[in-house]
C-alpha atoms as a PDB file:
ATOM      1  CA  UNK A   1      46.447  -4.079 -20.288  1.00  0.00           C
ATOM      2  CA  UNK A   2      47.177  -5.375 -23.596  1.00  0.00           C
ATOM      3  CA  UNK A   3      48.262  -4.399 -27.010  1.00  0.00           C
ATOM      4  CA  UNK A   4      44.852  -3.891 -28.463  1.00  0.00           C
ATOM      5  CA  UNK A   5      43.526  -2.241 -25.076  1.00  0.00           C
ATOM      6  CA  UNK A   6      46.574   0.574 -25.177  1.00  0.00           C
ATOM      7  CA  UNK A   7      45.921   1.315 -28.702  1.00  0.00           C
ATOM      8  CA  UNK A   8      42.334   1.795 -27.911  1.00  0.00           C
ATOM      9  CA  UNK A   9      42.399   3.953 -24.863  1.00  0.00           C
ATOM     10  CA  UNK A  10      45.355   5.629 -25.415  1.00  0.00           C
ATOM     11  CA  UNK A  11      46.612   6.273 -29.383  1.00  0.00           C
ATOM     12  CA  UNK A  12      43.714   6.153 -31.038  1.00  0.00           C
ATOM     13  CA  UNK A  13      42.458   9.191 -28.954  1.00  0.00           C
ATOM     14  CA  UNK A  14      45.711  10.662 -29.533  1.00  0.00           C
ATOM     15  CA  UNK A  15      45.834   9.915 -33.185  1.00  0.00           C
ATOM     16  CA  UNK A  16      42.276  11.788 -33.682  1.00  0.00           C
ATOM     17  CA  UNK A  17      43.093  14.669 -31.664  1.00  0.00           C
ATOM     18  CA  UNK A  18      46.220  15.165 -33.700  1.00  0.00           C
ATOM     19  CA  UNK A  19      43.952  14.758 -36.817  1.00  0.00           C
ATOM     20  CA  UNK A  20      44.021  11.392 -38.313  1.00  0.00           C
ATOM     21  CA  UNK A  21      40.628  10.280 -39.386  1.00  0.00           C
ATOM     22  CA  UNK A  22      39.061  13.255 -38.244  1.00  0.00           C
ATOM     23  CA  UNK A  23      40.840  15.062 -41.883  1.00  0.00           C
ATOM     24  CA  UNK A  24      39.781  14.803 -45.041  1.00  0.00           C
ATOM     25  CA  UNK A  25      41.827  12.170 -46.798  1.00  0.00           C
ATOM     26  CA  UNK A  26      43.254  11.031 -43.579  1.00  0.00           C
ATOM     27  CA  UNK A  27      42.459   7.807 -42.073  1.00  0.00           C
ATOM     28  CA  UNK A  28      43.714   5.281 -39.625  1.00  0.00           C
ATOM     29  CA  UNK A  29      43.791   1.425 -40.452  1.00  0.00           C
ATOM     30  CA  UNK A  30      43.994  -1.642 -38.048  1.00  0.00           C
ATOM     31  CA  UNK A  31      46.654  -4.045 -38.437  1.00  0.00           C
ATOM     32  CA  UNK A  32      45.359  -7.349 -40.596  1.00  0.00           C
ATOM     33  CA  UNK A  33      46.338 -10.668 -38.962  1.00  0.00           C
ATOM     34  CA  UNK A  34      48.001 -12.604 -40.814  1.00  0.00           C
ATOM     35  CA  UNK A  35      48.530 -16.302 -41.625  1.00  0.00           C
ATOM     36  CA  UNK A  36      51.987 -17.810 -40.983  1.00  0.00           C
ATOM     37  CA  UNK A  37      52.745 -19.874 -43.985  1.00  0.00           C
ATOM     38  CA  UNK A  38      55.303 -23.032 -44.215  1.00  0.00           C
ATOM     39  CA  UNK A  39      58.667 -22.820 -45.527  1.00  0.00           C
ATOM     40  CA  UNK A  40      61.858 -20.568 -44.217  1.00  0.00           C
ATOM     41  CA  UNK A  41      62.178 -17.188 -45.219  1.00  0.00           C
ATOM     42  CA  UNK A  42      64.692 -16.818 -47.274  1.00  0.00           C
ATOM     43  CA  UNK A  43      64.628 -12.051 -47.754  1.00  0.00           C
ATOM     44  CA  UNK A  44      62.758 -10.190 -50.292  1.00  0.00           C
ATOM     45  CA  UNK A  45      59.212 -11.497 -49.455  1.00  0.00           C
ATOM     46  CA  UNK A  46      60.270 -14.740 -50.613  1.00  0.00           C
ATOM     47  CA  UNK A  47      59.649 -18.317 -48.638  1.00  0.00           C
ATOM     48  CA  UNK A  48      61.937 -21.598 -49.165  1.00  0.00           C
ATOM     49  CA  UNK A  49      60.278 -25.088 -49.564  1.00  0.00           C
ATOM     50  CA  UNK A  50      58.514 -26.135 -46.724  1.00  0.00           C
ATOM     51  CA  UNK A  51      60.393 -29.619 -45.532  1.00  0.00           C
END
């Protein structure tokens, strides 16, 4: 079983039984790939020159 296969049989379930996207206002995102850009990472959210 994977990641995405525990989240999907297991906390998601868990999550709406608990109330999270079942409430008004509530609501339960999934995680946004992202790119991995060049460059070290230097703190803060900020990236060195890529060499």
């Amino acid at each position: 079983m994977n990641e995405a296969e525990t989240r999907t049989e297991h906390i998601d379930p868990a999550l709406k039984t608990a109330g999270w996207g079942v409430v008004e206002g509530s609501k339960i995102l999934r995680e946004k790939s992202c790119e991995i850009t060049p460059g070290r990472i230097e703190g803060f959210g900020r990236r060195g020159r890529n060499r």
